[in-house]
Each structure stands twice: as C-alpha cells, then as structure tokens.
PDB file of N, CA and C in Angstrom:
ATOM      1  N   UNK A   1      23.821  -2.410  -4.555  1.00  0.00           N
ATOM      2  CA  UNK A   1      23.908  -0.959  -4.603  1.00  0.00           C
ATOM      3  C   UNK A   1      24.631  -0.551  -5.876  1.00  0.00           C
ATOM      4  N   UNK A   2      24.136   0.437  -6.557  1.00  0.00           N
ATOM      5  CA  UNK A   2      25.121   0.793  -8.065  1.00  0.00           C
ATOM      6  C   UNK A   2      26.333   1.860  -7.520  1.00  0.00           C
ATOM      7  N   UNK A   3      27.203   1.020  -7.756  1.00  0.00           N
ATOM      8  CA  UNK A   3      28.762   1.621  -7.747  1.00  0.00           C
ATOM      9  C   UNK A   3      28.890   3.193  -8.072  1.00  0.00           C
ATOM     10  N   UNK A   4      28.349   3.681  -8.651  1.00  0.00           N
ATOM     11  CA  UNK A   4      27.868   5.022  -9.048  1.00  0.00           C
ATOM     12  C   UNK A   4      27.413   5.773  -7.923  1.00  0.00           C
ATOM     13  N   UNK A   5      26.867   5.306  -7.391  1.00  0.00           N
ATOM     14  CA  UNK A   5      26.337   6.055  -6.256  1.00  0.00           C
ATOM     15  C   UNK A   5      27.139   5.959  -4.823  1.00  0.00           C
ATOM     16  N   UNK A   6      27.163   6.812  -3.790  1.00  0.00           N
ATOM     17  CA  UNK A   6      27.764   6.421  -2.119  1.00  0.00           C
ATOM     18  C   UNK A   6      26.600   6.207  -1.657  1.00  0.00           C
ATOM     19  N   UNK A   7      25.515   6.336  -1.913  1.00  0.00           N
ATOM     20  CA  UNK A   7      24.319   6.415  -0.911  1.00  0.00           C
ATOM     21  C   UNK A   7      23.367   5.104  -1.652  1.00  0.00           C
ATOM     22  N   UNK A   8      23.170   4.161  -0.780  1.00  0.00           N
ATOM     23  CA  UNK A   8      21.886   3.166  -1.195  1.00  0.00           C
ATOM     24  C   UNK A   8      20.738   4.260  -1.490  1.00  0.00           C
ATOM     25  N   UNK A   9      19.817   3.326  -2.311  1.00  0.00           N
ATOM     26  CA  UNK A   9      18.485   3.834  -2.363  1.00  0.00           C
ATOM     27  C   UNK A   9      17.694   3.850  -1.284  1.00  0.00           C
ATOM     28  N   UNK A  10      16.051   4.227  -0.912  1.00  0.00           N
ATOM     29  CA  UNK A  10      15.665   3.609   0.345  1.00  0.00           C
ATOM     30  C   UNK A  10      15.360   2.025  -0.287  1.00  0.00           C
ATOM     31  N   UNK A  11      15.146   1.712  -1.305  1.00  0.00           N
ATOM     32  CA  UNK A  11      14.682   0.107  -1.581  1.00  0.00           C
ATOM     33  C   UNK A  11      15.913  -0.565  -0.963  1.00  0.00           C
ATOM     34  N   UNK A  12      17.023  -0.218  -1.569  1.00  0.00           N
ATOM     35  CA  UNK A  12      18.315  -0.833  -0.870  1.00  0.00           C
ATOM     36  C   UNK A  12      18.320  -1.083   0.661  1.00  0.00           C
ATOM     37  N   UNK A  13      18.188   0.400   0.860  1.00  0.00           N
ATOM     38  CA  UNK A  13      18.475   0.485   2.430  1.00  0.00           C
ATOM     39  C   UNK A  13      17.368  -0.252   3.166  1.00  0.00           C
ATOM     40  N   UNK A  14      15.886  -0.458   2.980  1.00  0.00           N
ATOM     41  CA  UNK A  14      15.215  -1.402   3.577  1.00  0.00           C
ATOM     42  C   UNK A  14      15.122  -2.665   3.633  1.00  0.00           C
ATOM     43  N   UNK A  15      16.124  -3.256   2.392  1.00  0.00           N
ATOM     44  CA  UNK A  15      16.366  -4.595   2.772  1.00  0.00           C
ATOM     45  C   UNK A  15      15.668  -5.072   1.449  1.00  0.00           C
ATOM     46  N   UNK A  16      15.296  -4.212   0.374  1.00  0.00           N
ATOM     47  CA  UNK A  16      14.737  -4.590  -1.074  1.00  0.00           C
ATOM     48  C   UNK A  16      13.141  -5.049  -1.227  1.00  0.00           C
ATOM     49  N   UNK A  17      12.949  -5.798  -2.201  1.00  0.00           N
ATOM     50  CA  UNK A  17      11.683  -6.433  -1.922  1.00  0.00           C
ATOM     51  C   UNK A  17      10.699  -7.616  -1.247  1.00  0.00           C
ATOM     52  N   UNK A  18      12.101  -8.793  -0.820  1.00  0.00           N
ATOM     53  CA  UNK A  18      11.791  -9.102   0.733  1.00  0.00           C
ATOM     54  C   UNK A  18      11.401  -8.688   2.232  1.00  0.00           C
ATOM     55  N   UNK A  19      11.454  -7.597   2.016  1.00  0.00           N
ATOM     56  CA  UNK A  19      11.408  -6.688   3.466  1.00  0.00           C
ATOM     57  C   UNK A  19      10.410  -6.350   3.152  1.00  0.00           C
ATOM     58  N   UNK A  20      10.253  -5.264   1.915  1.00  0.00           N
ATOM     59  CA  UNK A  20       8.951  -4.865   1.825  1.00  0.00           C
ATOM     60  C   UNK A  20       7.553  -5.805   1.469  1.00  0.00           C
ATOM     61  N   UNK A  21       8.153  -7.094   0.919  1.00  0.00           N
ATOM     62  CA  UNK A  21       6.688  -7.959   1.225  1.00  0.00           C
ATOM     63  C   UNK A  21       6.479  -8.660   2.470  1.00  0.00           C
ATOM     64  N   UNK A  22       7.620  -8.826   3.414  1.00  0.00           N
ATOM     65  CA  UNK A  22       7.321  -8.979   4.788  1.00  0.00           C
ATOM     66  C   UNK A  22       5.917  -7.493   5.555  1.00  0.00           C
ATOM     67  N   UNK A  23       6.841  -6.430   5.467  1.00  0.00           N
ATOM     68  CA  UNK A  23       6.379  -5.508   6.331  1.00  0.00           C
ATOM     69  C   UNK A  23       4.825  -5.383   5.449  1.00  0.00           C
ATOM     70  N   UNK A  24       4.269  -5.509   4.457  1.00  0.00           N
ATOM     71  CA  UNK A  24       3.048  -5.250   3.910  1.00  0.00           C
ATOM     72  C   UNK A  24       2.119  -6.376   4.006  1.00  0.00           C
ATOM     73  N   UNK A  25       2.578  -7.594   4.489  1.00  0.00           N
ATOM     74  CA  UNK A  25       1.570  -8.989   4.559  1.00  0.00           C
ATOM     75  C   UNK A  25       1.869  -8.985   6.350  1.00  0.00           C
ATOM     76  N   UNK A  26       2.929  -8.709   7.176  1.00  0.00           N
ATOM     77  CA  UNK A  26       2.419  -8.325   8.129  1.00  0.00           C
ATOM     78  C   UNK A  26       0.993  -7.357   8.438  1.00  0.00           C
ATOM     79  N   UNK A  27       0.970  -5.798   8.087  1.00  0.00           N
ATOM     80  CA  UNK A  27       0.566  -5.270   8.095  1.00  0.00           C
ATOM     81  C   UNK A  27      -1.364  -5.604   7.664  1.00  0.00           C
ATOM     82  N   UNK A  28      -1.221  -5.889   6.122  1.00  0.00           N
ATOM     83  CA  UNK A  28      -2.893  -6.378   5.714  1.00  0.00           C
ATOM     84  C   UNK A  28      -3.274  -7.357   6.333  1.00  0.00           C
ATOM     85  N   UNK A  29      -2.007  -8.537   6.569  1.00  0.00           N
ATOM     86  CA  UNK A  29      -3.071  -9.733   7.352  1.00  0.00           C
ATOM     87  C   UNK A  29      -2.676  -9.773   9.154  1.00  0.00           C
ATOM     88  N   UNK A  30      -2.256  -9.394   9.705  1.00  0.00           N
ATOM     89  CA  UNK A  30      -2.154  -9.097  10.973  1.00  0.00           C
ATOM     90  C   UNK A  30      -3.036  -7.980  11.561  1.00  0.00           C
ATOM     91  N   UNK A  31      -2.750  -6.545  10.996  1.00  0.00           N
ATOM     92  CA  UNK A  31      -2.660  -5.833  11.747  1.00  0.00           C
ATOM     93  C   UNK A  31      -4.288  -4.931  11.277  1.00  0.00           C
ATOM     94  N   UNK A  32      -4.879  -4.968   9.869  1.00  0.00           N
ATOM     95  CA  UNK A  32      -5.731  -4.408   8.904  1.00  0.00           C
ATOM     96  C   UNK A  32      -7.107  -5.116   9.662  1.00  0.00           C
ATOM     97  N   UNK A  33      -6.959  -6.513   9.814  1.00  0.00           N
ATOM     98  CA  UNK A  33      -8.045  -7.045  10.532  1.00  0.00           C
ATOM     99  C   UNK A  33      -8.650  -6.891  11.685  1.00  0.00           C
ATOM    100  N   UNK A  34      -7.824  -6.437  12.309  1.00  0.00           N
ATOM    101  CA  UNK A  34      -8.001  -5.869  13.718  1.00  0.00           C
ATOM    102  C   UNK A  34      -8.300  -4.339  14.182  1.00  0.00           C
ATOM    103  N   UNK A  35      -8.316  -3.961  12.715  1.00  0.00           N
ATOM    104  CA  UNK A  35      -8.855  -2.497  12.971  1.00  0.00           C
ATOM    105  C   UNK A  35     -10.566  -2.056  12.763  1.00  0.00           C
ATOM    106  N   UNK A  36     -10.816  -1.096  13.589  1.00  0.00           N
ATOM    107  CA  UNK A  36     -11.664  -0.973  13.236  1.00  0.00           C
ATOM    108  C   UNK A  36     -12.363   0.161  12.103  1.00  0.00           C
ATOM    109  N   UNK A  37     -11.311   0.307  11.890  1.00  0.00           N
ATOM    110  CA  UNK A  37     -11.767   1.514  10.565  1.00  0.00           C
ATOM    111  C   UNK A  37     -11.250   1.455   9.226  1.00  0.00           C
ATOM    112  N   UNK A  38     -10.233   0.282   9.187  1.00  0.00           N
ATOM    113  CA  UNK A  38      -9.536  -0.320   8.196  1.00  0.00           C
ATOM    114  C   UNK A  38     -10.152  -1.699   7.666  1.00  0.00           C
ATOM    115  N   UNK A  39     -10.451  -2.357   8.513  1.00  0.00           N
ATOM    116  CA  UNK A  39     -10.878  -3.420   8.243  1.00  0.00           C
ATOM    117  C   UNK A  39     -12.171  -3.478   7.269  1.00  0.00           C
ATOM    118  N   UNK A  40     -13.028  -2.890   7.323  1.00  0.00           N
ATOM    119  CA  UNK A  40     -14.004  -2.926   6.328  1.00  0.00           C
ATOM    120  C   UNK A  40     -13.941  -2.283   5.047  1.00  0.00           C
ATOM    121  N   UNK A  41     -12.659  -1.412   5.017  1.00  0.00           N
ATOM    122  CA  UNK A  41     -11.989  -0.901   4.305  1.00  0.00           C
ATOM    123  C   UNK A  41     -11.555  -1.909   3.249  1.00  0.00           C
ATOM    124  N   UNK A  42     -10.841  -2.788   3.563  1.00  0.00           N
ATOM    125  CA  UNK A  42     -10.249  -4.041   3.138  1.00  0.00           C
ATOM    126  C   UNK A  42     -10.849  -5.389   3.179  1.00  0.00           C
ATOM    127  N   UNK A  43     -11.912  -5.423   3.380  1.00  0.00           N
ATOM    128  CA  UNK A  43     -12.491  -6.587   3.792  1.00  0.00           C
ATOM    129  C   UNK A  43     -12.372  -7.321   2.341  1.00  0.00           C
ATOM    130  N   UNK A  44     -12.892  -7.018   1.647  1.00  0.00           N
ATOM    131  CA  UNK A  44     -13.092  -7.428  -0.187  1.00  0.00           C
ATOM    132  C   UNK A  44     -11.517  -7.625  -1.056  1.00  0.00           C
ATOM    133  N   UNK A  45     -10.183  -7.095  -0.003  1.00  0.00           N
ATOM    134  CA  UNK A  45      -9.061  -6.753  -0.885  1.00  0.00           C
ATOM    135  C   UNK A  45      -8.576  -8.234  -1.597  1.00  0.00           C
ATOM    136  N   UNK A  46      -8.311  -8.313  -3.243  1.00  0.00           N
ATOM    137  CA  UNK A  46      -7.992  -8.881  -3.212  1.00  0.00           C
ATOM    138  C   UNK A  46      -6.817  -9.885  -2.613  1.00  0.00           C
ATOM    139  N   UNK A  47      -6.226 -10.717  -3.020  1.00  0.00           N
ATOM    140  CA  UNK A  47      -5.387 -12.077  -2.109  1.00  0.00           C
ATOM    141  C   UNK A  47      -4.105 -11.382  -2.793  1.00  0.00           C
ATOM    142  N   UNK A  48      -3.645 -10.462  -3.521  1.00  0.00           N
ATOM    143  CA  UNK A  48      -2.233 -10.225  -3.830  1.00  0.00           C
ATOM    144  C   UNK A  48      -2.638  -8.848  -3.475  1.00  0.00           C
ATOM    145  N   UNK A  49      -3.380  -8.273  -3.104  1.00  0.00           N
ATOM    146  CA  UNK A  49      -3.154  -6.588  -2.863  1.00  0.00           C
ATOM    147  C   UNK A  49      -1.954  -5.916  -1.896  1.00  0.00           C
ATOM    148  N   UNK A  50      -1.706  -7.092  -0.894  1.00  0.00           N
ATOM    149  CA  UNK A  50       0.192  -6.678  -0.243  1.00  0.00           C
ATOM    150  C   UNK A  50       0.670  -7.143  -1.027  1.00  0.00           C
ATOM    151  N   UNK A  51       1.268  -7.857  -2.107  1.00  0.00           N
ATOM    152  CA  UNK A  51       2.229  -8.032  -3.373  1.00  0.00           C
ATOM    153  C   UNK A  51       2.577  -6.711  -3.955  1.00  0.00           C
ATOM    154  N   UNK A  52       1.472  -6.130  -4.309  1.00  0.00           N
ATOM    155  CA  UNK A  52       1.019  -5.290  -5.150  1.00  0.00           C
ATOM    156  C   UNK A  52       1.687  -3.660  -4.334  1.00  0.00           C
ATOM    157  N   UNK A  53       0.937  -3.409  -3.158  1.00  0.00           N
ATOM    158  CA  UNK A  53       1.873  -2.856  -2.522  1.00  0.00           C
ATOM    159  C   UNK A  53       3.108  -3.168  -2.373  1.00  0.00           C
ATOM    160  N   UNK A  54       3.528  -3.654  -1.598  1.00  0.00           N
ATOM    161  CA  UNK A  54       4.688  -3.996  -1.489  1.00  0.00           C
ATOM    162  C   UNK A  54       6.122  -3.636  -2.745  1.00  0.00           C
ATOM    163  N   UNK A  55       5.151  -4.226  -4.108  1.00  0.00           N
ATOM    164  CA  UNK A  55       6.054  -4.002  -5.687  1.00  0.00           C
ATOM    165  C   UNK A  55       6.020  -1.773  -5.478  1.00  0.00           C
ATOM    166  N   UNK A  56       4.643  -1.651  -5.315  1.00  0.00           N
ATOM    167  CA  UNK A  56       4.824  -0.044  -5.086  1.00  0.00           C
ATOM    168  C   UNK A  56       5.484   0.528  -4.319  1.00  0.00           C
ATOM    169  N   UNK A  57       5.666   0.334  -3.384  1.00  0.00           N
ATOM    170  CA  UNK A  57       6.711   0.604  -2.676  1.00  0.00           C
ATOM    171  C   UNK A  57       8.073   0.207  -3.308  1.00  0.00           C
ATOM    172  N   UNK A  58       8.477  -0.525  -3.611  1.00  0.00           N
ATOM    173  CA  UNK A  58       9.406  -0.690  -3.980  1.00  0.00           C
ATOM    174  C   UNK A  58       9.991   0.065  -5.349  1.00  0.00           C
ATOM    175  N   UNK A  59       8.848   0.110  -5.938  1.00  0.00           N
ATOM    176  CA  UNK A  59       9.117   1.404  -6.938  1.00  0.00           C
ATOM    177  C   UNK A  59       9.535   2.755  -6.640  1.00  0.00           C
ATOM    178  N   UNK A  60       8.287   3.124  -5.833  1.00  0.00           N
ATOM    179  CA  UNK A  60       9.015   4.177  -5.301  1.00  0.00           C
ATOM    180  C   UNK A  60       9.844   4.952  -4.175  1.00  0.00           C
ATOM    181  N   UNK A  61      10.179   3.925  -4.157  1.00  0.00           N
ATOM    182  CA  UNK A  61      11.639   3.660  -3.519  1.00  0.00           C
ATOM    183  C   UNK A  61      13.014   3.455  -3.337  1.00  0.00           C
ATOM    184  N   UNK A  62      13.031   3.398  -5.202  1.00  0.00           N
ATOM    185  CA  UNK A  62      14.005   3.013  -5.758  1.00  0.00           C
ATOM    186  C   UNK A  62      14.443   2.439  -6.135  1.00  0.00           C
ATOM    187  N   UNK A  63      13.772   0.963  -6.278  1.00  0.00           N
ATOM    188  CA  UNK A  63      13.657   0.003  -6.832  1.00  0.00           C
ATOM    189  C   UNK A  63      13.413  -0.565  -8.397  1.00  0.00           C
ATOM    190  N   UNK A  64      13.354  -1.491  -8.136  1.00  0.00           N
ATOM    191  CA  UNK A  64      13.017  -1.824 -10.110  1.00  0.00           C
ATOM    192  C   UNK A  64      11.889  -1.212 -10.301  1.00  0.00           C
ATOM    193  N   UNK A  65      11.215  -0.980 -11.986  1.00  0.00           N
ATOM    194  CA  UNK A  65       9.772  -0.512 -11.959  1.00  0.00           C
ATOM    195  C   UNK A  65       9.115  -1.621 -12.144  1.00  0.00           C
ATOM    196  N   UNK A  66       9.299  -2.422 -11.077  1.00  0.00           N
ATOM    197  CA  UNK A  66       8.144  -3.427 -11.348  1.00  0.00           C
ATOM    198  C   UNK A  66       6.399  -3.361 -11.328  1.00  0.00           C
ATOM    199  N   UNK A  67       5.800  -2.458 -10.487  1.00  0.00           N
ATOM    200  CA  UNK A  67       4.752  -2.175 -10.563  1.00  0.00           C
ATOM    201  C   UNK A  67       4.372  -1.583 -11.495  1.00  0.00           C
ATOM    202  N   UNK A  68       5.005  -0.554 -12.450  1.00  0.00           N
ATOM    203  CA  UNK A  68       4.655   0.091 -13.915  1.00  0.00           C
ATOM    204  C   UNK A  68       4.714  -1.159 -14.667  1.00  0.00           C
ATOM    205  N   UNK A  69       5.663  -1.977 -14.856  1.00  0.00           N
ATOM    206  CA  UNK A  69       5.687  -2.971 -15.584  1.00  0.00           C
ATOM    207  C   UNK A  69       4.492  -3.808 -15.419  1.00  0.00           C
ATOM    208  N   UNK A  70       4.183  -3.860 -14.508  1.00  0.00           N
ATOM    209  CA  UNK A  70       3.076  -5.363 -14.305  1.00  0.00           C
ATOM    210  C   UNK A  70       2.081  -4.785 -13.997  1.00  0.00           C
ATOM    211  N   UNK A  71       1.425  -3.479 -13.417  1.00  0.00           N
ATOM    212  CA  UNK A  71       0.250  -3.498 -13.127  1.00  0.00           C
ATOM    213  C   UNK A  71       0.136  -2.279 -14.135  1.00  0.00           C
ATOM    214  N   UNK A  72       0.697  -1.059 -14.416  1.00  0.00           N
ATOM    215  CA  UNK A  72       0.222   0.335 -15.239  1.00  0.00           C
ATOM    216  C   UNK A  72       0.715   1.352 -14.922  1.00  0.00           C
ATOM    217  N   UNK A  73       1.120   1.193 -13.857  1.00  0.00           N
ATOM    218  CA  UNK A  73       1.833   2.644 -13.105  1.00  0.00           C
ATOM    219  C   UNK A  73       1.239   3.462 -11.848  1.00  0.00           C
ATOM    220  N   UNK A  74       1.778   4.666 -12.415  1.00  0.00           N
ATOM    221  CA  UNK A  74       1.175   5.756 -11.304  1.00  0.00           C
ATOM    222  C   UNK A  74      -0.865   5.984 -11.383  1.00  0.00           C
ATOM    223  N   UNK A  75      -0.915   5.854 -12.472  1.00  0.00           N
ATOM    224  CA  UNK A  75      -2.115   6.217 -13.122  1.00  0.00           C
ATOM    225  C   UNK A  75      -2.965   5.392 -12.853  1.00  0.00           C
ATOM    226  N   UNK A  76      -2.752   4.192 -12.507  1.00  0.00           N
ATOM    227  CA  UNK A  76      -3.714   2.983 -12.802  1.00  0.00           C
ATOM    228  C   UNK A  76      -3.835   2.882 -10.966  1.00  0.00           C
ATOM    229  N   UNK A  77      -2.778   2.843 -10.613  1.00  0.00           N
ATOM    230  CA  UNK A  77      -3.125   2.912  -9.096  1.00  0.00           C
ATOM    231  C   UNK A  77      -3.911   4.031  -8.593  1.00  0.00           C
ATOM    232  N   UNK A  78      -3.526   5.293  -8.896  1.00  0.00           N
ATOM    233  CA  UNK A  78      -4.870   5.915  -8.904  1.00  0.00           C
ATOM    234  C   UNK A  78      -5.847   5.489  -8.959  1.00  0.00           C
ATOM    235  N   UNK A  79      -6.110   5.369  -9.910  1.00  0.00           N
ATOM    236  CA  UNK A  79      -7.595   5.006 -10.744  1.00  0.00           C
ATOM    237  C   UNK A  79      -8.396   3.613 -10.182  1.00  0.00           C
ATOM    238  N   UNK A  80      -7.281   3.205  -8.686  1.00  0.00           N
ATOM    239  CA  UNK A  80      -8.182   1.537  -8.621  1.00  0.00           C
ATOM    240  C   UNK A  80      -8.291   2.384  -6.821  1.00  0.00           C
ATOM    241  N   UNK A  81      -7.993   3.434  -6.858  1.00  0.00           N
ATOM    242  CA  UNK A  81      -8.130   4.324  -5.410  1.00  0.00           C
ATOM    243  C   UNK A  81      -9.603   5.232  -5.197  1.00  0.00           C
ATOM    244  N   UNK A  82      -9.755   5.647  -6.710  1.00  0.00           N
ATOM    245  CA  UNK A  82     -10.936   6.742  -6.621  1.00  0.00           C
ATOM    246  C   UNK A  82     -12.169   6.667  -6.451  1.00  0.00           C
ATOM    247  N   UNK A  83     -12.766   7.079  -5.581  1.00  0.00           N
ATOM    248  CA  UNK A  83     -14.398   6.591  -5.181  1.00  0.00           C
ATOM    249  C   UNK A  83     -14.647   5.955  -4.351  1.00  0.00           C
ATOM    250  N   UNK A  84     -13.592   5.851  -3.153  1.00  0.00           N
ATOM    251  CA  UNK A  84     -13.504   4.398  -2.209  1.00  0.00           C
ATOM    252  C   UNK A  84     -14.420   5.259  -1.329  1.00  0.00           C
ATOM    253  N   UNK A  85     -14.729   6.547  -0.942  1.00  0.00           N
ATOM    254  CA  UNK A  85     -15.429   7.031   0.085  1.00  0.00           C
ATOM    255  C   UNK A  85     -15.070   6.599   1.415  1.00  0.00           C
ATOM    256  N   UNK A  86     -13.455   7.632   1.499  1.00  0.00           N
ATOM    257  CA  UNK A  86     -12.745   6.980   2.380  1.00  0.00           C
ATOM    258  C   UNK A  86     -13.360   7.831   3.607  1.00  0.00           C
ATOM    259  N   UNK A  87     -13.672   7.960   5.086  1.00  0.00           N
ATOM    260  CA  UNK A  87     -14.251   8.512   6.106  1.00  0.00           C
ATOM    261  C   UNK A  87     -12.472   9.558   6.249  1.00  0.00           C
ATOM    262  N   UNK A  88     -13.106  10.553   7.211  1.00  0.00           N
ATOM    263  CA  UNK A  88     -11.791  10.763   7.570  1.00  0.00           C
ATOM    264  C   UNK A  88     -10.433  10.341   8.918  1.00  0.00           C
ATOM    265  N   UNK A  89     -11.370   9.767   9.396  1.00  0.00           N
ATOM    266  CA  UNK A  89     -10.865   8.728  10.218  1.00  0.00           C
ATOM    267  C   UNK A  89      -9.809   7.490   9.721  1.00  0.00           C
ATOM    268  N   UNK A  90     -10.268   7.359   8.439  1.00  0.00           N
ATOM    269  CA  UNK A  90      -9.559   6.300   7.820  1.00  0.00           C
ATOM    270  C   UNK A  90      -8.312   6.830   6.691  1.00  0.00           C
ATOM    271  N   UNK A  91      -8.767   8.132   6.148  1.00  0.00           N
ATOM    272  CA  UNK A  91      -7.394   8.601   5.758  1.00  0.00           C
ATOM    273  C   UNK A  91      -6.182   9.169   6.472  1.00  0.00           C
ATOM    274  N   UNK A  92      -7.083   9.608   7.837  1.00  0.00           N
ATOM    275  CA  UNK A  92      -5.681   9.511   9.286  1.00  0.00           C
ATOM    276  C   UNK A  92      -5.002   8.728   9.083  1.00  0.00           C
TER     277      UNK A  92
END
C-alpha cells in the first residue's frame, strides 16, 4: 500500500494480481463453459485471454499499468471487442 495514502487501492484491497488471476481462470475455465450464452461466445478465446483480463483489471483497479504496457491500452482493448455481435442476452 503507498504510505501516502490511508485507503488501499481496490487492486490492493483484492488481494493484487494473484487474486485477480485466480478469480478470472476460475471464471473462463470453470464457469464460461457451462454457459449457455457465453460459451460460444468464448469458444475460440485465446489460452491467455484470463491473463489478459485479469492484467485489466488490475489496471483498472489500481494497479500497475501492466496491460497498457504489454498489450496497448484502453484503445486496443476496445478495438479487439468491436463487431463481436454480442446478442442481448449475453451483454446481460
């Protein structure tokens, strides 16, 4: 936590980027497969796409900028989002 501050970040407060690559590889490989409106959604995702989350989250969260650093940022995640022809069932 930076001494500067009284209040953790939420990256802090969730336990950093161990937690958040727990709770996101739970999630894609447990819980994504078993859906039925997600799953085909993801069927194609690549093998680090919870990494990847997970680093986003953690960005914005308060965390290091590791996802600007390594993948492009705000912009690029966009841009790997647009055109998915999401149903609206699935953006619920």
């Amino acid at each position: 936590m930076d001494t500067e501050r009284d209040e953790p970040t939420l990256f802090e407060w969730v336990g950093g980027f161990p937690a958040l690559r727990r709770m996101t590889h739970i999630f894609y490989d447990k819980h994504v497969p078993e859906d039925p409106l997600l799953a085909p959604l993801f069927a194609d995702m690549p093998p680090d796409h919870p990494e990847r989350v997970a680093t986003w989250f953690g960005e914005v969260f308060g965390g290091p900028e590791r996802y600007t650093q390594g993948y492009g940022g705000y912009d690029r995640m966009v841009s790997q989002h647009l055109g998915r022809d999401l149903s609206e069932g699935q953006r619920a």
